[in-house]
Protein backbone atom coordinates (compact mmCIF):
# COMPACT_ATOMS: atom_id res chain seq x y z
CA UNK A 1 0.00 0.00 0.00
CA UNK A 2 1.32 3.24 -0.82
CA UNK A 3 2.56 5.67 2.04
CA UNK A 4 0.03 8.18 1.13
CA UNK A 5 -2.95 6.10 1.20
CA UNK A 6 -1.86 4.42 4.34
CA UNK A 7 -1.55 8.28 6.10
CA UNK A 8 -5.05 8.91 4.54
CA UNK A 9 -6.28 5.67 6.50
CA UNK A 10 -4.69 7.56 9.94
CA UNK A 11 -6.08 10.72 9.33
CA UNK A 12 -9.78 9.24 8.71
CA UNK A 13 -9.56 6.96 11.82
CA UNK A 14 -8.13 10.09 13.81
CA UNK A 15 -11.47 12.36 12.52
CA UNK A 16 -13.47 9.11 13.72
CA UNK A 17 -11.50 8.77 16.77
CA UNK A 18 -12.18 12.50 17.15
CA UNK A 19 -16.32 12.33 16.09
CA UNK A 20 -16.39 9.56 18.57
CA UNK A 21 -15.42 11.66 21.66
CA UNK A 22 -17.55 14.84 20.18
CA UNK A 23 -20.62 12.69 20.49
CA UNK A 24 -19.72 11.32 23.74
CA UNK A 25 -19.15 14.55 25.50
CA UNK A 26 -20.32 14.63 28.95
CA UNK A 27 -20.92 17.21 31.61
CA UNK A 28 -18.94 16.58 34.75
CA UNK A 29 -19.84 17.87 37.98
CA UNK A 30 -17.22 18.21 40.98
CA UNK A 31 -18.90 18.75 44.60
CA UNK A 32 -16.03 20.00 47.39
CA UNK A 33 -16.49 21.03 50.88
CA UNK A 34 -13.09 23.44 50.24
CA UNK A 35 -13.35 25.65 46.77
CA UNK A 36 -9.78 26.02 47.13
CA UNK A 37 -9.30 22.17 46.72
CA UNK A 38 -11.14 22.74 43.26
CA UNK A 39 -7.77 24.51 41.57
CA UNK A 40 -5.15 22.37 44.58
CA UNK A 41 -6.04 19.20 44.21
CA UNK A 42 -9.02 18.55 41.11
CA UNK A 43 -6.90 21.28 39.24
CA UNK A 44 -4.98 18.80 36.93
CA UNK A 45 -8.07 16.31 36.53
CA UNK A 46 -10.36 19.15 35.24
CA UNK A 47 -7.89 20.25 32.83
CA UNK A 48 -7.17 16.34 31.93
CA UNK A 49 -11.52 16.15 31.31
CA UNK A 50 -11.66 19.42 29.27
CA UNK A 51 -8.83 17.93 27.42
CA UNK A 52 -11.04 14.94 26.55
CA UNK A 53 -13.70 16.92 25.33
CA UNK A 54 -16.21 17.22 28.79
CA UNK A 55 -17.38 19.90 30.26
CA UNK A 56 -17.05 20.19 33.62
CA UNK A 57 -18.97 22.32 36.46
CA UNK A 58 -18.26 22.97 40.01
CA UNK A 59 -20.00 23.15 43.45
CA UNK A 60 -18.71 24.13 46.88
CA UNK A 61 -18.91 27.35 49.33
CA UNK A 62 -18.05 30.29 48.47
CA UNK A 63 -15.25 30.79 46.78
CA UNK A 64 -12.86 33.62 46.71
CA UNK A 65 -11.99 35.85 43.59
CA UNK A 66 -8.53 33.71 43.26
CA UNK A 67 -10.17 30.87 42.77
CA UNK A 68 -13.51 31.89 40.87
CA UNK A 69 -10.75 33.34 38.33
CA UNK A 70 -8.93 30.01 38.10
CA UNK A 71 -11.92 28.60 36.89
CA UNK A 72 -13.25 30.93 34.64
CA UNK A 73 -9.90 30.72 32.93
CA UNK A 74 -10.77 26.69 32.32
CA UNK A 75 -14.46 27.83 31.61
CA UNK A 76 -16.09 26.14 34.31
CA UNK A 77 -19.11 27.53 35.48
CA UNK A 78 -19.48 27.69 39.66
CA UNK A 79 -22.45 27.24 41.59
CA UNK A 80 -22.00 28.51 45.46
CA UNK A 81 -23.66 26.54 48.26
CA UNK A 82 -23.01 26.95 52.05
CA UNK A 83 -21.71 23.40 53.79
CA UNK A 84 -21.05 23.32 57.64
CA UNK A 85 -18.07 20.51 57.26
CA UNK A 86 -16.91 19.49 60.68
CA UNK A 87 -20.33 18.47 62.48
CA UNK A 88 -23.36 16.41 62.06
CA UNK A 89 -25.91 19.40 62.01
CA UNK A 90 -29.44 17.82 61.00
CA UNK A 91 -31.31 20.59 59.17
CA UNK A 92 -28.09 22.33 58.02
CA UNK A 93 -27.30 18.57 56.12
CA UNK A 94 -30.82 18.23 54.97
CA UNK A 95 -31.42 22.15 53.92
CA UNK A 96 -27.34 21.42 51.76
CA UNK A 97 -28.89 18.23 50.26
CA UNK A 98 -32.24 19.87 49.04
CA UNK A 99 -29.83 22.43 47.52
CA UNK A 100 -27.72 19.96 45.72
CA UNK A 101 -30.65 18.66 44.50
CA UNK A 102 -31.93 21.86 42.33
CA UNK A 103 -28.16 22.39 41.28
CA UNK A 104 -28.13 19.14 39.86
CA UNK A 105 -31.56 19.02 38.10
CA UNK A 106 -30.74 22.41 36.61
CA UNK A 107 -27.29 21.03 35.42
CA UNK A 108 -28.29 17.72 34.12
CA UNK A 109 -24.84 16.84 34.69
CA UNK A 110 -24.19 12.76 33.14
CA UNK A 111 -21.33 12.03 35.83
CA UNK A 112 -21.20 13.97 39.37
CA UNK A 113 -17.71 13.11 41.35
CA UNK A 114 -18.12 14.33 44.63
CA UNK A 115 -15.25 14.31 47.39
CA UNK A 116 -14.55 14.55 51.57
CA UNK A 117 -17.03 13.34 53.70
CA UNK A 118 -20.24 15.46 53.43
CA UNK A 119 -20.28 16.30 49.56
CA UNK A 120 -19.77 12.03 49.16
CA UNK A 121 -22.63 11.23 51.71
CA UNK A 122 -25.12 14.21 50.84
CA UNK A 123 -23.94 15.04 47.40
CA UNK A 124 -24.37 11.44 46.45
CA UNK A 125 -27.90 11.48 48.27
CA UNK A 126 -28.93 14.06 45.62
CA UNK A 127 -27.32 12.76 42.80
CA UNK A 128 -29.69 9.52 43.22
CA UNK A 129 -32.83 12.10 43.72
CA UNK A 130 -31.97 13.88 40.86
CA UNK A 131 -31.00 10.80 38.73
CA UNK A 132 -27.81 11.84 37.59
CA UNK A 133 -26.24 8.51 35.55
CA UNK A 134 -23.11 8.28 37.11
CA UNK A 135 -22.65 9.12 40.41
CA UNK A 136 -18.91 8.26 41.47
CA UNK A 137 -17.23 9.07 45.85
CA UNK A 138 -13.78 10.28 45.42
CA UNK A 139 -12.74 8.85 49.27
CA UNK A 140 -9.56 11.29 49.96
CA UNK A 141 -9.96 10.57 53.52
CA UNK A 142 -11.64 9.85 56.50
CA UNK A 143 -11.14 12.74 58.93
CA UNK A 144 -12.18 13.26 62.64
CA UNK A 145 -14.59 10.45 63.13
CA UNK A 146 -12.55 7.22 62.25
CA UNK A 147 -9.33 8.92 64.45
CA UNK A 148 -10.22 7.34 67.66
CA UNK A 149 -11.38 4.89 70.34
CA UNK A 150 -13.62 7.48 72.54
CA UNK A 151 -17.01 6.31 73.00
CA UNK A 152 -17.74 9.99 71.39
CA UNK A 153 -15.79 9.10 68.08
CA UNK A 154 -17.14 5.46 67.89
CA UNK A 155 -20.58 6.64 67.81
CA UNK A 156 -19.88 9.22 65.28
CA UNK A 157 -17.77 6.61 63.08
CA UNK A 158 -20.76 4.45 63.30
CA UNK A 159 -23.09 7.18 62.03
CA UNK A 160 -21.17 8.11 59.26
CA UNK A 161 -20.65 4.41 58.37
CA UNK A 162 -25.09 3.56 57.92
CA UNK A 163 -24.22 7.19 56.59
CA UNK A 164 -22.22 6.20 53.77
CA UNK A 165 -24.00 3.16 53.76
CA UNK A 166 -26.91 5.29 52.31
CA UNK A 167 -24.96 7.69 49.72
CA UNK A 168 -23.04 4.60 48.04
CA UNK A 169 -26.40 2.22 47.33
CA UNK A 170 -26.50 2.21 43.63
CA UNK A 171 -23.41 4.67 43.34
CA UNK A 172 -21.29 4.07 39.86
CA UNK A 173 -17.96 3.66 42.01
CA UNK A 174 -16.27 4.29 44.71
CA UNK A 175 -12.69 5.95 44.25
CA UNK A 176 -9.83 5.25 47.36
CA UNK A 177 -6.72 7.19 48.11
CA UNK A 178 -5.24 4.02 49.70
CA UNK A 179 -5.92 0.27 50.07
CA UNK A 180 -6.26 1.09 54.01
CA UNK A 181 -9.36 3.18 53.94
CA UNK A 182 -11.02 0.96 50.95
CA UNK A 183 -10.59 -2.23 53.46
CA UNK A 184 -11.87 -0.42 56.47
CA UNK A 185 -14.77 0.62 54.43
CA UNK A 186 -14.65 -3.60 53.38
CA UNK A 187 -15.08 -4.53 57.13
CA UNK A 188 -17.53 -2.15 58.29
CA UNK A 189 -19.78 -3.02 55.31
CA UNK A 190 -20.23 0.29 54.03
CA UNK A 191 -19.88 -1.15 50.19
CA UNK A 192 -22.76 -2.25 48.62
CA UNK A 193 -22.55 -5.86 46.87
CA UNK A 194 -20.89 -5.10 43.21
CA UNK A 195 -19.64 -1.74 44.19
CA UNK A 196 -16.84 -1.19 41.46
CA UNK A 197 -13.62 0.45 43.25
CA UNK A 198 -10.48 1.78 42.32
CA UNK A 199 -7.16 2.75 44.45
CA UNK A 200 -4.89 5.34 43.36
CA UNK A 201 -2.11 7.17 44.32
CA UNK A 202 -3.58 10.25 46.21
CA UNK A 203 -4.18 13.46 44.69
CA UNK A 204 -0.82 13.29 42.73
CA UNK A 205 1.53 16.42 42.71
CA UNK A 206 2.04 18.53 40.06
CA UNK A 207 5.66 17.45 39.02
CA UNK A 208 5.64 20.82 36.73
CA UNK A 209 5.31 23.16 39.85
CA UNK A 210 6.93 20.97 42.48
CA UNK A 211 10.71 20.58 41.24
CA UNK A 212 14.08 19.37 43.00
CA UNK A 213 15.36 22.50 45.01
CA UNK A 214 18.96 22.45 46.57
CA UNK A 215 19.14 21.31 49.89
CA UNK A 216 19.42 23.40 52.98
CA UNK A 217 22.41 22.62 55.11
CA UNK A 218 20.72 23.73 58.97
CA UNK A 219 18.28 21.17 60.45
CA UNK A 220 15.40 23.19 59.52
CA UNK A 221 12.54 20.91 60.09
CA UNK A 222 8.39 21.38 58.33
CA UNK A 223 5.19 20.41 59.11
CA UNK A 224 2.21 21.76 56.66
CA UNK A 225 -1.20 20.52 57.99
CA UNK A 226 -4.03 22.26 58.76
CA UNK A 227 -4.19 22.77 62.81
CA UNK A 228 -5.72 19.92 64.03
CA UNK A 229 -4.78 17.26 66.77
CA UNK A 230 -5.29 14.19 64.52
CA UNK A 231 -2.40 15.90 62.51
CA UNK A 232 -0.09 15.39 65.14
CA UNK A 233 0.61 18.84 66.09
CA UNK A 234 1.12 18.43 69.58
CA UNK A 235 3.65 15.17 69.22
CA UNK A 236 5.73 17.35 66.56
CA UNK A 237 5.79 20.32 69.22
CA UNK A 238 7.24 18.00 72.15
CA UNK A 239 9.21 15.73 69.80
CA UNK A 240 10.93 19.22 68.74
CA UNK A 241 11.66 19.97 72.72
CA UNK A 242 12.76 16.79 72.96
CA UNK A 243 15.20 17.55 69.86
CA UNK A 244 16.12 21.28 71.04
CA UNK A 245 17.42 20.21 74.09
CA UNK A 246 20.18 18.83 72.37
CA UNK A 247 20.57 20.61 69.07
CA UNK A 248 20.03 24.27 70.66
CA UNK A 249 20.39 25.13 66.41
CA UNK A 250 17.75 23.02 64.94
CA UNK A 251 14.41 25.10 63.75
CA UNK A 252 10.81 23.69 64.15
CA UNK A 253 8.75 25.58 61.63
CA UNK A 254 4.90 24.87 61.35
CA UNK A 255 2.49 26.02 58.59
CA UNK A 256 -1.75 25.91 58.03
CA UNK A 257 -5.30 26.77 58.55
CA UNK A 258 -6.59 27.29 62.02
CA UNK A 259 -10.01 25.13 61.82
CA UNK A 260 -13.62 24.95 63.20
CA UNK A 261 -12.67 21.17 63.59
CA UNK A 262 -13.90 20.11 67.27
CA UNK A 263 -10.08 18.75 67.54
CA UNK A 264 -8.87 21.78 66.53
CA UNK A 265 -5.89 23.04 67.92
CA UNK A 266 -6.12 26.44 70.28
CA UNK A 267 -4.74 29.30 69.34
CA UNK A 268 -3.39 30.46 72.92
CA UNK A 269 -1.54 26.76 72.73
CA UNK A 270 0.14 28.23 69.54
CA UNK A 271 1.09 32.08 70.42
CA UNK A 272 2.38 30.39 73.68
CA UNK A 273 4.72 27.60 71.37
CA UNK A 274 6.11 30.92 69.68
CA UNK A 275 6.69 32.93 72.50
CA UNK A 276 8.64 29.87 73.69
CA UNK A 277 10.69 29.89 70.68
CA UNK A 278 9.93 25.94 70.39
CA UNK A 279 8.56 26.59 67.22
CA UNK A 280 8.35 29.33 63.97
CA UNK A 281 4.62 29.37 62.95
CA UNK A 282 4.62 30.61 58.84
CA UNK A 283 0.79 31.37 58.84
CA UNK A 284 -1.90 29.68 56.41
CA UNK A 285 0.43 29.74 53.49
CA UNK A 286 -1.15 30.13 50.15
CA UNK A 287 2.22 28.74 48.21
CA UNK A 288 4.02 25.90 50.16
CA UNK A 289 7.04 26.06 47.78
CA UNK A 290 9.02 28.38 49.35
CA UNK A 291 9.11 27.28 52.69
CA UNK A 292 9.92 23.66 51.25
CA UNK A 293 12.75 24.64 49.58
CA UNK A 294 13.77 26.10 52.90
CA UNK A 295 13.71 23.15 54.92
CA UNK A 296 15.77 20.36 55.15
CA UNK A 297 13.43 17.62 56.52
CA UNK A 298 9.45 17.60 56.12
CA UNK A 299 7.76 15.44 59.37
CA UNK A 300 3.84 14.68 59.16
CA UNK A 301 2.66 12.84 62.28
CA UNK A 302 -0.35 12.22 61.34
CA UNK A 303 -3.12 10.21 62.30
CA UNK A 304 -4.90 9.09 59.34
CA UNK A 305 -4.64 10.45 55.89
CA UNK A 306 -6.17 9.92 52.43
CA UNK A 307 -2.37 10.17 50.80
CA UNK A 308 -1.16 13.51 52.10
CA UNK A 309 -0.71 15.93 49.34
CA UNK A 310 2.23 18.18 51.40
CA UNK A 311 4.49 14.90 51.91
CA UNK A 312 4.25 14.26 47.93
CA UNK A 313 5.06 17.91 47.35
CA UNK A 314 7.79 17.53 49.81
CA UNK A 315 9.01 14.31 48.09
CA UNK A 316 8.62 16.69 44.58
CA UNK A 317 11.23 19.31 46.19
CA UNK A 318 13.55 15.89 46.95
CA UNK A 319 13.47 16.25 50.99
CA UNK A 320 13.27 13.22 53.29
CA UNK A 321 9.73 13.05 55.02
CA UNK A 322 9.21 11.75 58.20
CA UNK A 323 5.60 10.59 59.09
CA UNK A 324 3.29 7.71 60.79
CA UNK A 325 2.87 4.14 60.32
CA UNK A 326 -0.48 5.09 59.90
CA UNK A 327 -3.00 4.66 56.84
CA UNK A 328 -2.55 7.23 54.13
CA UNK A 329 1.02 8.12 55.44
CA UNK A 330 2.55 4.48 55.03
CA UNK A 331 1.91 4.23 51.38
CA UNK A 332 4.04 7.61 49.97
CA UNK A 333 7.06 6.48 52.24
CA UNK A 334 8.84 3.56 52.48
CA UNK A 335 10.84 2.98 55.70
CA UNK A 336 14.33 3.56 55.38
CA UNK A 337 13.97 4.26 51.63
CA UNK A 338 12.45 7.27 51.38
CA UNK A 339 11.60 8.76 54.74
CA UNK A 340 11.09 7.01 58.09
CA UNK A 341 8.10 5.59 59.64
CA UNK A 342 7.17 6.21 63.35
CA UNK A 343 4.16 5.12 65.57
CA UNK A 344 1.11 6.95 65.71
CA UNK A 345 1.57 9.21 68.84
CA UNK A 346 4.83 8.28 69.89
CA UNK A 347 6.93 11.12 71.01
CA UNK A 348 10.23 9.70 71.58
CA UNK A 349 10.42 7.55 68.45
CA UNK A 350 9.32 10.83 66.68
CA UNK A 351 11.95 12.40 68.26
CA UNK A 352 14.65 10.04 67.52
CA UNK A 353 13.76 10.15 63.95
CA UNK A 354 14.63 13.74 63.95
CA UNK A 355 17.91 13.47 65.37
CA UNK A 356 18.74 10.50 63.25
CA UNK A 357 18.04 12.79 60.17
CA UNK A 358 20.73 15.26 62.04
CA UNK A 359 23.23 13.20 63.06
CA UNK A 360 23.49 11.61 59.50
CA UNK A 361 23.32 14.53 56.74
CA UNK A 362 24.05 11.83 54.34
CA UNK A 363 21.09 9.68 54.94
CA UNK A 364 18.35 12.75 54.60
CA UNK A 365 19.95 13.75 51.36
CA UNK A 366 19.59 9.58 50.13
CA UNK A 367 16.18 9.58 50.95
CA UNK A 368 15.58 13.13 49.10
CA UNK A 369 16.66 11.44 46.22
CA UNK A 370 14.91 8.52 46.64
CA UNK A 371 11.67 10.67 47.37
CA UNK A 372 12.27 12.56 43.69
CA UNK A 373 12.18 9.08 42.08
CA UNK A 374 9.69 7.83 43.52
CA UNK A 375 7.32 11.18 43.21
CA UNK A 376 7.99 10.64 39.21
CA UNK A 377 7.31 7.05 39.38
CA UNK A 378 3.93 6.74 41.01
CA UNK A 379 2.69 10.40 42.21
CA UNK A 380 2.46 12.26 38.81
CA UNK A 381 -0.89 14.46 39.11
CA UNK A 382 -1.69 14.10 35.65
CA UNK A 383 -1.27 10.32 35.68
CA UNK A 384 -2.96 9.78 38.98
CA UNK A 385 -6.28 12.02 37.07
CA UNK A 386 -6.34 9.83 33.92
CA UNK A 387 -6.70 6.63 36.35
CA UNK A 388 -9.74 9.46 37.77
CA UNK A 389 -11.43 10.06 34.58
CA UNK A 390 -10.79 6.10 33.26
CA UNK A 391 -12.72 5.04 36.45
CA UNK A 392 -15.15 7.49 36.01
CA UNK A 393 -15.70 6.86 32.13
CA UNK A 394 -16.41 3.29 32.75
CA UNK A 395 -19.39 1.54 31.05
CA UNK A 396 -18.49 -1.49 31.70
């Protein structure tokens, strides 16, 4: 066959190929409890569905200018409603679901991907009432009711459980950020029978915006986490008294949101950690970057985490991370590879950690390096959203 007949062929299967995803263009709605977390962490996966030739539209709170620019630059239209996110608040839920509902039947969206805890259970909830045709739980975490033993958190944990229960009957699929939370959810029977789900790696980090900086040569240590117990706030402040006493020079520099999180840590607690010089507190930073390239080591002692975006951005700069053996955290690192892994609440073993990472200079900047490669390998944003939009594509 000649060369030019055999291009013609491409070409015409490329216009098909083309026609083909023209007819099939969907709307695709996103429902977040955080507009910010629209452009920080769906930012890559909407521009990954406009790529493919959906539209997509977008509901959360009220969103400031920054971010209602970011999406009118990608053309997606917002719709604002209110959301109280860290309590169970009867007519609040009920009055957010009803307005979900008229959003939705005004949209006519075909697939609605709704994430955290309250957009998965009520959104969901809605979806089904409005008869949206795919109807898919992004699961990026499980947050303050599955963080403890108190009789307090084991009620709530079983309420959102026949909660979820509720929102996934007859859902499309349920999406994990690690095998941990999509077995708990296994145990406690939240799945219906059938349930289609899919595991992948977190949010992903934006390799083009996250790049290796040069390492710092002062044990300047970070944690970025919004101000919250289950974080492990308070274990990173003792660990780092722990750590001071011996390395007067070694800097302890914290960074987030204050919350209205019952578990939410007090303000007074922090001014009083400052004035104490125990640690440097860098606000609610809008841009991470900075103050990553700045530090040496990243810790997160966490609790319990989807996959924590700031460790994979760490990992993206090429700095060690120290966090928990803990669901979430004990995927991104590997022990000794990477990072190091440390029980859940455990002060001194957080604390040795942080002087090991001192003592040996050598061994941090190995498992920078070994963070970078492994960031490329598995944590790509833009790879992590195609394994989004396949699962959400699905007609099988």
């Amino acid at each position: 066959m000649r060369m030019s007949a055999v291009a013609s062929q491409i070409a015409q299967s490329l216009d098909l190929y083309n026609l083909g995803r023209m007819v099939t263009r969907k709307t695709v709605a996103l429902l977040a409890s955080l507009p910010e977390s629209l452009i920080n962490f769906r930012g890559p996966l909407i521009e990954l569905l406009r790529a493919r030739g959906h539209r997509v539209i977008a509901c959360a709170p009220h969103a400031p200018r920054q971010v209602l620019e970011s999406l009118a630059t990608w053309d997606v239209p917002f719709h604002p409603v209110d959301l109280q996110r860290n309590k169970i608040a009867v007519v609040r839920d009920l009055r957010y679901t009803w307005r979900i509902r008229v959003w939705l039947r005004r949209a006519k969206p075909d697939i609605l991907l709704a994430y955290t805890p309250k957009p998965v259970i009520y959104g969901l909830i809605a979806g089904r009432l409005s008869r949206v045709p795919k109807r898919c739980a992004l699961i990026t975490g499980l947050g303050y009711a599955f963080t403890g033993q108190s009789l307090k958190k084991r009620l709530l944990a079983e309420i959102m459980a026949r909660l979820y229960r509720i929102a996934l009957k007859d859902c499309t699929c349920a999406i994990f950020q690690n095998p941990d939370d999509l077995e708990l959810f296994r145990r406690r029977r939240i799945l219906p029978p059938g349930l289609r789900t899919v595991v992948v790696n977190g949010s992903g980090v934006d390799l083009l915006r996250f790049v290796p900086r040069q390492m710092p040569e002062g044990p300047v240590f970070l944690l970025i986490a919004r101000l919250l117990k289950d974080k492990g706030i308070r274990e990173y402040v003792e660990a780092a008294r722990v750590v001071k006493a011996t390395y007067a020079e070694a800097r302890f520099q914290l960074a987030g949101w204050h919350d209205t999180n019952p578990e939410a840590i007090d303000r007074t607690d922090l001014d009083r950690w400052v004035a104490e010089g125990v640690v440097e507190y860098l606000g609610p930073l809008e841009d991470v970057r900075s103050a990553l390239a700045a530090a040496r080591i990243y810790v997160l002692p966490s609790y319990r985490e989807g996959t924590p975006r700031t460790v994979l951005e760490a990992m993206a700069t090429g700095r060690p991370v120290i966090t928990t053996d803990a669901p979430g955290c004990r995927d991104a690192v590997q022990h000794g590879v990477n990072g190091l892994l440390v029980p859940v609440g455990n002060v001194p073993q957080l604390a040795a950690a942080m002087i090991q990472m001192i003592r040996h200079p050598e061994l941090a900047e190995a498992f920078g390096r070994a963070g970078l490669r492994i960031a490329r390998e598995r944590y790509d944003a833009r790879i992590v959203s195609e394994a989004m939009a396949d699962a959400m594509e699905f007609d099988g």
